[in-house]
PDB file of N, CA and C in Angstrom:
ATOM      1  N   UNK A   1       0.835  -1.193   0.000  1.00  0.00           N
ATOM      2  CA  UNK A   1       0.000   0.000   0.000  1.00  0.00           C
ATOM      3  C   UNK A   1       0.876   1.251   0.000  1.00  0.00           C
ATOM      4  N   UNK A   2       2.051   1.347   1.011  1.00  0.00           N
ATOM      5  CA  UNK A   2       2.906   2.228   0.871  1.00  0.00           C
ATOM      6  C   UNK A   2       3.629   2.706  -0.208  1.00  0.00           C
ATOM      7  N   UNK A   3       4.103   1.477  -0.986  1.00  0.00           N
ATOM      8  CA  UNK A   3       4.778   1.667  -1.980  1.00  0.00           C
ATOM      9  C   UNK A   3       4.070   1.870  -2.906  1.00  0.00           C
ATOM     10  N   UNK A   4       2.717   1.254  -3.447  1.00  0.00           N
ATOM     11  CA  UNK A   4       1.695   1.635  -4.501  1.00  0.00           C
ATOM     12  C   UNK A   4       1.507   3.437  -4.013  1.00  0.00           C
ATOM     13  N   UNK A   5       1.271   4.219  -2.861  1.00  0.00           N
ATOM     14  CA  UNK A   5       0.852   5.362  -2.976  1.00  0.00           C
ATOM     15  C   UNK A   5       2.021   6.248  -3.230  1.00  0.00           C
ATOM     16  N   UNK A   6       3.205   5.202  -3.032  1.00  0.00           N
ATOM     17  CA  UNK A   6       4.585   6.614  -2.983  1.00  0.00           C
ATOM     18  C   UNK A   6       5.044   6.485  -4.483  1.00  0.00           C
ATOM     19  N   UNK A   7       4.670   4.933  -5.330  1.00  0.00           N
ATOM     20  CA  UNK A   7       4.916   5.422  -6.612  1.00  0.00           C
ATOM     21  C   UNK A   7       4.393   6.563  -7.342  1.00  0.00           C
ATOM     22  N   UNK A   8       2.965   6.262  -6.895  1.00  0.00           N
ATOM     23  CA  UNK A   8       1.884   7.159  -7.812  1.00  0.00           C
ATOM     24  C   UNK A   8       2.480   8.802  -7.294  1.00  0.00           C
ATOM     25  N   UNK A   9       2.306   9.150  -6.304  1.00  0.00           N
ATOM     26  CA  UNK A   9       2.792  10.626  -6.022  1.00  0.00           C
ATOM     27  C   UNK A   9       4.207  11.431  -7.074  1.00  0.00           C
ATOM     28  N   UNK A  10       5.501  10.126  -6.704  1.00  0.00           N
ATOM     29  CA  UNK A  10       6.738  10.196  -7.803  1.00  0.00           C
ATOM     30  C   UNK A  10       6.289  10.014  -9.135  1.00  0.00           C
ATOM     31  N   UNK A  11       5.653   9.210  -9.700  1.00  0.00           N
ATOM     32  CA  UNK A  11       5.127   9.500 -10.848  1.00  0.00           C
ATOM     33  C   UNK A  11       4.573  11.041 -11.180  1.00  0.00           C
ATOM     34  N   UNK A  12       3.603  11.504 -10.397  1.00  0.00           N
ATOM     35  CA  UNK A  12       2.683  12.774 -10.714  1.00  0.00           C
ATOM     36  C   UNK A  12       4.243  14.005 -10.357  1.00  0.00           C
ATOM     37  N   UNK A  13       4.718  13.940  -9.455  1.00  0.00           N
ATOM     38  CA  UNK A  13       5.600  15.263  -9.106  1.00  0.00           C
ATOM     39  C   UNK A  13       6.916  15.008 -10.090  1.00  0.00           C
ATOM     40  N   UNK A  14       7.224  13.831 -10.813  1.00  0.00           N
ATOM     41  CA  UNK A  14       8.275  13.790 -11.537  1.00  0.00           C
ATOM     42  C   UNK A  14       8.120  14.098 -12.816  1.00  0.00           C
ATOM     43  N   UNK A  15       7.087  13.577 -13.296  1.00  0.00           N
ATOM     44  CA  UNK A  15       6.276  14.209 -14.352  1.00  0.00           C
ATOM     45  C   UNK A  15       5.666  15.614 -14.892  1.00  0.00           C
ATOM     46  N   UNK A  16       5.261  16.059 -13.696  1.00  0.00           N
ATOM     47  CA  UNK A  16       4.844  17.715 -13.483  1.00  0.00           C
ATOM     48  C   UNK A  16       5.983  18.579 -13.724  1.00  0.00           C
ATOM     49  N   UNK A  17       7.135  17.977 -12.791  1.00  0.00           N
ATOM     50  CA  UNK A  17       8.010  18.734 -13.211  1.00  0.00           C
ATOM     51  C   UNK A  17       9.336  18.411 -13.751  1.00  0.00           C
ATOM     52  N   UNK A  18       9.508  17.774 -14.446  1.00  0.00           N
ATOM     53  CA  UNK A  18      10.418  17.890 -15.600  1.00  0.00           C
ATOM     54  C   UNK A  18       9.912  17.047 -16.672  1.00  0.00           C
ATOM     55  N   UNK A  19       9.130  16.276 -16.866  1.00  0.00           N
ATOM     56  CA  UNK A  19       8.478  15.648 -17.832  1.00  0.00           C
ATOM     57  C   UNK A  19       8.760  14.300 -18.361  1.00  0.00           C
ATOM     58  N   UNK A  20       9.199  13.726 -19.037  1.00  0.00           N
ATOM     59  CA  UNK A  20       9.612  12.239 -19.261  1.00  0.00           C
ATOM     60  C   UNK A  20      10.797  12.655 -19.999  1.00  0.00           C
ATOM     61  N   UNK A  21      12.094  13.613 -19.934  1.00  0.00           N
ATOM     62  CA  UNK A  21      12.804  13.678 -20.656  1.00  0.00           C
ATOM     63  C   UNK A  21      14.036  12.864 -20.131  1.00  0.00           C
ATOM     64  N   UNK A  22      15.411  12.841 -20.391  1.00  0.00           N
ATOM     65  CA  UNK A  22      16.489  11.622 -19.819  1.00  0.00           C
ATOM     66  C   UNK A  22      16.244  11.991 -18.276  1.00  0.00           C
ATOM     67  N   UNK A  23      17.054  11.283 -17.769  1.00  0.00           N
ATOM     68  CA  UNK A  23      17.382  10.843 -16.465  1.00  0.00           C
ATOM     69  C   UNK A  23      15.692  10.523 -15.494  1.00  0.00           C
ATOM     70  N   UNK A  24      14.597  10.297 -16.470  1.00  0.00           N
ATOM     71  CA  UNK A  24      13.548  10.308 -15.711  1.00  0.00           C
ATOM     72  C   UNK A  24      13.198   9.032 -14.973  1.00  0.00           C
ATOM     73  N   UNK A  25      13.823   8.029 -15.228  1.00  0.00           N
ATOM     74  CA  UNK A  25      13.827   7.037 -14.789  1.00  0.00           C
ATOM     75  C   UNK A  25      14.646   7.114 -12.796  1.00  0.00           C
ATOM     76  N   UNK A  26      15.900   7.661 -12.756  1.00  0.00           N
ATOM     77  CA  UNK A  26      16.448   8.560 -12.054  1.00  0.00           C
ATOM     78  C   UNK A  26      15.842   9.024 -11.048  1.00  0.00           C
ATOM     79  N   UNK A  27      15.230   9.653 -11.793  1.00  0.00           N
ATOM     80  CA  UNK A  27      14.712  10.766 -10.573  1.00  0.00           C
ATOM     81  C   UNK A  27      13.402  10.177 -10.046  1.00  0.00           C
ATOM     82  N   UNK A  28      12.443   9.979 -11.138  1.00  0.00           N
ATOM     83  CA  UNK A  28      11.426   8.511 -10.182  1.00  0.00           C
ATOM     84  C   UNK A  28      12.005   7.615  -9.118  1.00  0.00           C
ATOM     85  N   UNK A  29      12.973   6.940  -9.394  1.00  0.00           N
ATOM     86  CA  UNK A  29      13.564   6.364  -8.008  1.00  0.00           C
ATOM     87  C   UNK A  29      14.146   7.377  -6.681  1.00  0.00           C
ATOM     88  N   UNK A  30      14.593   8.091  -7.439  1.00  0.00           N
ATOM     89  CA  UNK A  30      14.473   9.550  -5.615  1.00  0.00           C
ATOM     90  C   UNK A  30      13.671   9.621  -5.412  1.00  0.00           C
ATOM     91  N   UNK A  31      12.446  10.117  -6.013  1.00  0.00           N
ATOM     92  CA  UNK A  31      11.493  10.798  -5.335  1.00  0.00           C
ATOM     93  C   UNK A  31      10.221   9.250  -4.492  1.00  0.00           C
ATOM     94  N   UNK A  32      10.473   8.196  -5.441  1.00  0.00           N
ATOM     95  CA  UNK A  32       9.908   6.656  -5.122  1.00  0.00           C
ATOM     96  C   UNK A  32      10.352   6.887  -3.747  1.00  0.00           C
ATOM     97  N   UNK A  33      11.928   6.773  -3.335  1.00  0.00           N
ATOM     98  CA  UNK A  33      12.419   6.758  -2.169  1.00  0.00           C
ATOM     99  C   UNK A  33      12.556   7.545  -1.355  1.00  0.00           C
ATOM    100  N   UNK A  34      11.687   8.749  -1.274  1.00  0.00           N
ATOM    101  CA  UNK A  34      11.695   9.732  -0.355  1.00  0.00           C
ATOM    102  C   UNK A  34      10.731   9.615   0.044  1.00  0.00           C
ATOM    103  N   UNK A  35       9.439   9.561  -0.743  1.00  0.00           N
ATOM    104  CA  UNK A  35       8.014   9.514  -0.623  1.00  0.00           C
ATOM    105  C   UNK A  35       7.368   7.707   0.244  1.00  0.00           C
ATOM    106  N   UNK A  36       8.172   7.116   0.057  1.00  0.00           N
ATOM    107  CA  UNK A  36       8.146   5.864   0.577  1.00  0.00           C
ATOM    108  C   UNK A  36       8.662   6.056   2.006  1.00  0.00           C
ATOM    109  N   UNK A  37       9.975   7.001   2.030  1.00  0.00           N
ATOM    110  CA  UNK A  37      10.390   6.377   3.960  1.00  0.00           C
ATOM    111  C   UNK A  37       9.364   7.440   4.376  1.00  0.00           C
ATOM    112  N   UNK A  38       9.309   9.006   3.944  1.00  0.00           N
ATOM    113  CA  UNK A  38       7.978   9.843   4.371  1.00  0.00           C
ATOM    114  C   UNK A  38       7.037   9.138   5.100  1.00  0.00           C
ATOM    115  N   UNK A  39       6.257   8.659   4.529  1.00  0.00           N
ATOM    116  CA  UNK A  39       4.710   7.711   4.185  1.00  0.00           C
ATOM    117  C   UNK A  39       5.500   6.342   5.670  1.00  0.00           C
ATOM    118  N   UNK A  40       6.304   5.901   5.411  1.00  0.00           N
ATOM    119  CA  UNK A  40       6.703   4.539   6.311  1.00  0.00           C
ATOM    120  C   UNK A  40       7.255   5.130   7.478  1.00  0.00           C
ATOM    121  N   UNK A  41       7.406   6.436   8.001  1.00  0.00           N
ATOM    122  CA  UNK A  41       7.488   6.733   9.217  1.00  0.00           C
ATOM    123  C   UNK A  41       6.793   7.319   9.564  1.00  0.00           C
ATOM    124  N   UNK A  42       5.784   7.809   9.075  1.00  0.00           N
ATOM    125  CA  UNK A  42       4.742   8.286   8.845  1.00  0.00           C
ATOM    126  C   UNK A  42       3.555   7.337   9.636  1.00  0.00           C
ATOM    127  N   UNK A  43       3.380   6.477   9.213  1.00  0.00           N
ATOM    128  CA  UNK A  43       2.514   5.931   9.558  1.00  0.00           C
ATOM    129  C   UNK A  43       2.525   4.275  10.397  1.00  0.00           C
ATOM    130  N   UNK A  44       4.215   3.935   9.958  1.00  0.00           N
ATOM    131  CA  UNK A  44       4.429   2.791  10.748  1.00  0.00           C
ATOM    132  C   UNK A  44       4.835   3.456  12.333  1.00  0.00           C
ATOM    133  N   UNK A  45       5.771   4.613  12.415  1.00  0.00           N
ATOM    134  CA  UNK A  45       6.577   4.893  13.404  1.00  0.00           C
ATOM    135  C   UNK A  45       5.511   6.401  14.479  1.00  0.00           C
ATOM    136  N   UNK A  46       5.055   7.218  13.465  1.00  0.00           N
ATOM    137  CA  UNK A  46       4.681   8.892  14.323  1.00  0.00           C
ATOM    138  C   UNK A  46       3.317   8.258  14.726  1.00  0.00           C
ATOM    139  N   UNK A  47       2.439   7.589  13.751  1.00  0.00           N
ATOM    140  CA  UNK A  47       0.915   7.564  14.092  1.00  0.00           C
ATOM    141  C   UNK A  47       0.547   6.452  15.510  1.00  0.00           C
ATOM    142  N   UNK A  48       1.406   5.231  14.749  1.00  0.00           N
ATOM    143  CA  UNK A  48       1.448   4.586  16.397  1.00  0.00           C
ATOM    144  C   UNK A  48       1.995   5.403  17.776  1.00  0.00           C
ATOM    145  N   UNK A  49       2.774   5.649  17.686  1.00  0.00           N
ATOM    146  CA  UNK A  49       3.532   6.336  19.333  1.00  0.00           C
ATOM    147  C   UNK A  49       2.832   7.293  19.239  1.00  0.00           C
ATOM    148  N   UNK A  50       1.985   8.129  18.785  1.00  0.00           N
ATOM    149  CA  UNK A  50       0.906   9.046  19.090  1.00  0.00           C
ATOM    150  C   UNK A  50      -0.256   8.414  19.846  1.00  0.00           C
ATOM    151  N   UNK A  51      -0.712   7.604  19.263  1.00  0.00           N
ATOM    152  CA  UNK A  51      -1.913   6.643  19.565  1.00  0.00           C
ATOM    153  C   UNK A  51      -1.640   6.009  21.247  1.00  0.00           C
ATOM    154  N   UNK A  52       0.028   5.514  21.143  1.00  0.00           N
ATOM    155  CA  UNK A  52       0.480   4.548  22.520  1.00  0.00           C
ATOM    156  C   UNK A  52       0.623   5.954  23.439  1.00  0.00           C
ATOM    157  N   UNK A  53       0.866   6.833  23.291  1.00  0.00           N
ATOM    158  CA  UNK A  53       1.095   8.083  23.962  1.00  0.00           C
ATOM    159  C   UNK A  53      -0.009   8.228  25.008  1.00  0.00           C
ATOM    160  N   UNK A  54      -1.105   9.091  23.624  1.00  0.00           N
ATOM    161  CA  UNK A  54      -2.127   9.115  23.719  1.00  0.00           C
ATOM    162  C   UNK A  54      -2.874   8.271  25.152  1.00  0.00           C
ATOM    163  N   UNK A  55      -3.377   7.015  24.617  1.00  0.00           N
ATOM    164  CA  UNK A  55      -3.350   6.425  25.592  1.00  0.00           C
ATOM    165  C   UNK A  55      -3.372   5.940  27.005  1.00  0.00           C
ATOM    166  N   UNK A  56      -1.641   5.569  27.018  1.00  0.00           N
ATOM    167  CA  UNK A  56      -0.994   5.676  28.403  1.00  0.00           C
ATOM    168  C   UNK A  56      -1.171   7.339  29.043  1.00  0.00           C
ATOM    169  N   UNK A  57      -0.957   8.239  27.960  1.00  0.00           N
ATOM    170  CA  UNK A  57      -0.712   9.504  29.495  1.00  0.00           C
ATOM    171  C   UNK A  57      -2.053  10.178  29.536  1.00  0.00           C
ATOM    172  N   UNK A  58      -3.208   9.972  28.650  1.00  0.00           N
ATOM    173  CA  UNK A  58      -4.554  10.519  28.548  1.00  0.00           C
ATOM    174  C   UNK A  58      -5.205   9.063  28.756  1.00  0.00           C
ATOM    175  N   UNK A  59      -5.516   8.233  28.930  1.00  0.00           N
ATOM    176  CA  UNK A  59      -6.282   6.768  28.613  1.00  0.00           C
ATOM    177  C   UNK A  59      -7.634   7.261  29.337  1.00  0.00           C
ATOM    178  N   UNK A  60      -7.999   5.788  29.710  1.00  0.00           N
ATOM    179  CA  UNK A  60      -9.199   5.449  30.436  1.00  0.00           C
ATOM    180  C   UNK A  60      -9.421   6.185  31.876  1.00  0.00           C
ATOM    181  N   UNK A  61      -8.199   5.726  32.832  1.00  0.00           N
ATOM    182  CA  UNK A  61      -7.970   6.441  33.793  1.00  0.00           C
ATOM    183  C   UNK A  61      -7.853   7.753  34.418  1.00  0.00           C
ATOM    184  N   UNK A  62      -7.325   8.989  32.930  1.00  0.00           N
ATOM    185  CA  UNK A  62      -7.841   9.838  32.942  1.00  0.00           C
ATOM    186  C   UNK A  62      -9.152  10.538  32.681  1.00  0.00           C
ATOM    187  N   UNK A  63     -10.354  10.007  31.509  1.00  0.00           N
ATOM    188  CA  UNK A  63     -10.900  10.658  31.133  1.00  0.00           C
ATOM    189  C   UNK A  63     -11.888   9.602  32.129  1.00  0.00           C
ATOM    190  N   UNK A  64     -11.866   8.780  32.865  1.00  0.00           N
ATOM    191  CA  UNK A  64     -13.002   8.411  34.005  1.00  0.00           C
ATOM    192  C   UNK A  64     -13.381   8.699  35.153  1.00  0.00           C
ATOM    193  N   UNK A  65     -12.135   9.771  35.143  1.00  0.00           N
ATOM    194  CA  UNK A  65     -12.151  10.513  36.939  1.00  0.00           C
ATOM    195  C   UNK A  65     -13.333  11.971  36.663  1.00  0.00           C
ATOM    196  N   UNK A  66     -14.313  11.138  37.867  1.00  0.00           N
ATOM    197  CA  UNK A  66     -15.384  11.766  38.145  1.00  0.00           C
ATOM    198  C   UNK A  66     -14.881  13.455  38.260  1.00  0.00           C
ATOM    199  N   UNK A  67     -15.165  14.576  37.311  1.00  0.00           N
ATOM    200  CA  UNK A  67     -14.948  16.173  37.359  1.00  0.00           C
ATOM    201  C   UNK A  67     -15.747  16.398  38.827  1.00  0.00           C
ATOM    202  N   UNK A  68     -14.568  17.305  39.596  1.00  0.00           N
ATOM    203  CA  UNK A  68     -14.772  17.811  40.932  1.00  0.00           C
ATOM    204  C   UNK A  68     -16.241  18.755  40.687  1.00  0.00           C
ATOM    205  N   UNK A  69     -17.418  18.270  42.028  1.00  0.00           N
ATOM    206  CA  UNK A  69     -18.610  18.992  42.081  1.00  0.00           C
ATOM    207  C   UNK A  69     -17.981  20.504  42.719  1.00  0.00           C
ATOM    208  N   UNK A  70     -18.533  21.061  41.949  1.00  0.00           N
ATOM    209  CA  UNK A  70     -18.209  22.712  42.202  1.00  0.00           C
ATOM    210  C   UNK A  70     -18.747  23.188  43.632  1.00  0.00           C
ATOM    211  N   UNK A  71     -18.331  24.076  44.299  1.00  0.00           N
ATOM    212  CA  UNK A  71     -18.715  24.481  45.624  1.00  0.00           C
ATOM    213  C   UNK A  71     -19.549  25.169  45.520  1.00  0.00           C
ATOM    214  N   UNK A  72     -20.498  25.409  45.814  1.00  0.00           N
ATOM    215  CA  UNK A  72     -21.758  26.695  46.029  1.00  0.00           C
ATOM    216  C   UNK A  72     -21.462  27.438  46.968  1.00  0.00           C
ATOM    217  N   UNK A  73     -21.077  28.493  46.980  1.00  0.00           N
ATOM    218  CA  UNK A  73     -21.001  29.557  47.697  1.00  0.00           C
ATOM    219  C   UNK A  73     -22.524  30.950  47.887  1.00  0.00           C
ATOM    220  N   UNK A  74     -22.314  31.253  49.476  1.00  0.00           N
ATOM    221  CA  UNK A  74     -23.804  31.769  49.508  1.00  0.00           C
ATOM    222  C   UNK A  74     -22.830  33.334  49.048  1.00  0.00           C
ATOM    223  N   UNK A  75     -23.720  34.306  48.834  1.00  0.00           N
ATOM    224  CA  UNK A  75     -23.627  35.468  48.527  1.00  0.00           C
ATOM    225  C   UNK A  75     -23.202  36.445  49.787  1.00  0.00           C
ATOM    226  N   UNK A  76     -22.634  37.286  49.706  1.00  0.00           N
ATOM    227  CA  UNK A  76     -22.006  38.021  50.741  1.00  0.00           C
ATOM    228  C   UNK A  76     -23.081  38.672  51.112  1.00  0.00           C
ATOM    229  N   UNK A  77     -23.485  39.046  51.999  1.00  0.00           N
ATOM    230  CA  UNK A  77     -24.493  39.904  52.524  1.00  0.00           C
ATOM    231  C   UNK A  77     -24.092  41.103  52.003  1.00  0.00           C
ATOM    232  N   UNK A  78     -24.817  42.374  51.845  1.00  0.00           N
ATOM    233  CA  UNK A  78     -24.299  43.355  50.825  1.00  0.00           C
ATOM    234  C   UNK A  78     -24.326  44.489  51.973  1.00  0.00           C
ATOM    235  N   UNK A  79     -23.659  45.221  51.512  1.00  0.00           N
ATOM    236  CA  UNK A  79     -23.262  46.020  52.557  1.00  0.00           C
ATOM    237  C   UNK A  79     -24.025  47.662  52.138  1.00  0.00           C
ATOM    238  N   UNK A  80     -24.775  47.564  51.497  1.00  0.00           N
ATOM    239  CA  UNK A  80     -25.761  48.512  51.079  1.00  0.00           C
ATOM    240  C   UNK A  80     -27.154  48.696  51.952  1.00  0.00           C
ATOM    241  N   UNK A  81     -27.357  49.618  52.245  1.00  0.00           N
ATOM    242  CA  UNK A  81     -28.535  49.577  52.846  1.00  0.00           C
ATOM    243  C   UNK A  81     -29.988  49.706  52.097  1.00  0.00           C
ATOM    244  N   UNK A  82     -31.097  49.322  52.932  1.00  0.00           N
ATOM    245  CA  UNK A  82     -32.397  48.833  51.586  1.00  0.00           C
ATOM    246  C   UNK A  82     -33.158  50.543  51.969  1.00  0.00           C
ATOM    247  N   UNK A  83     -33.278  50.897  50.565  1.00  0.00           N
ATOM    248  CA  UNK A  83     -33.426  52.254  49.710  1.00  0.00           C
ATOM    249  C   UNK A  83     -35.188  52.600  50.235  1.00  0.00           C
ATOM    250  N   UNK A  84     -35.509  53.502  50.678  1.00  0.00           N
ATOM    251  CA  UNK A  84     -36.951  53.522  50.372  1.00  0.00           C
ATOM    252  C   UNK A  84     -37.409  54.264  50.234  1.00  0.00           C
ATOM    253  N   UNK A  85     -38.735  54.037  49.112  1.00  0.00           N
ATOM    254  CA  UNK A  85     -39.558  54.660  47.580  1.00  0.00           C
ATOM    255  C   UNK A  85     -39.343  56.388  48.161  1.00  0.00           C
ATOM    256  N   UNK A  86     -39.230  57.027  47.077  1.00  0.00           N
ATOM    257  CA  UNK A  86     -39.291  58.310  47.526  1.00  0.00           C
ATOM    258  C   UNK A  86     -40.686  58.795  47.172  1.00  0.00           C
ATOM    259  N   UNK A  87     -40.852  59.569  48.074  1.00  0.00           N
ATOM    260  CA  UNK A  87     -42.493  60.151  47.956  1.00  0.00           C
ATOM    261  C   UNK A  87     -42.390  61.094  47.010  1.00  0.00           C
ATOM    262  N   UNK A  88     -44.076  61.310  46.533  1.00  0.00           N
ATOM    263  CA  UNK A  88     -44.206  62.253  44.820  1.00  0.00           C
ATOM    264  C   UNK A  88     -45.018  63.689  45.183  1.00  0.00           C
ATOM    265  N   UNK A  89     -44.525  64.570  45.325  1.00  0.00           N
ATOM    266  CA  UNK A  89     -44.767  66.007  45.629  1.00  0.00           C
ATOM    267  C   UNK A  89     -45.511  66.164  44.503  1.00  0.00           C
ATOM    268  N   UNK A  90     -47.049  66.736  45.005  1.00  0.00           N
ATOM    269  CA  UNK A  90     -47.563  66.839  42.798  1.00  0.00           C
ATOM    270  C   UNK A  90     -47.785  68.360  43.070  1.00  0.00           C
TER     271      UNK A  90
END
């Protein structure tokens, strides 16, 4: 699978850019072999140890711990005194 997707890419970028003229045979095998270890550490080596990472330092154990119930706090008594209606002079 690796190697079927890293040909096709070296095919399209070797082609695009310089075209089928000499040394194209050449340079398909660089770019075959760049695009191949890319792609094979890529996905044999970064995606696993992300995943095992992942995991172990986030797993089950973390995301099952019950989130702390928040404290309710009462309101400060206010230190304002209660206002009253002003009378209407007509």
């Amino acid at each position: 699978m690796l190697a079927g997707v890293s040909l096709v890419l070296a095919l399209v970028l070797v082609a695009y850019l310089f075209g089928v003229q000499d040394q194209f045979f050449g340079r398909l095998f660089g770019a075959f072999f760049v695009f191949f270890w890319l792609l094979a550490v890529t996905f044999l080596g970064v995606v696993p140890f992300v995943n095992w990472a992942a995991a172990h330092w986030f797993g089950k154990e973390w995301t099952e711990t019950p989130a702390a119930v928040p404290v309710r706090r009462s309101r400060p008594a206010s230190s304002r005194t209660a206002t009253r209606p002003a009378t209407r002079v007509d």
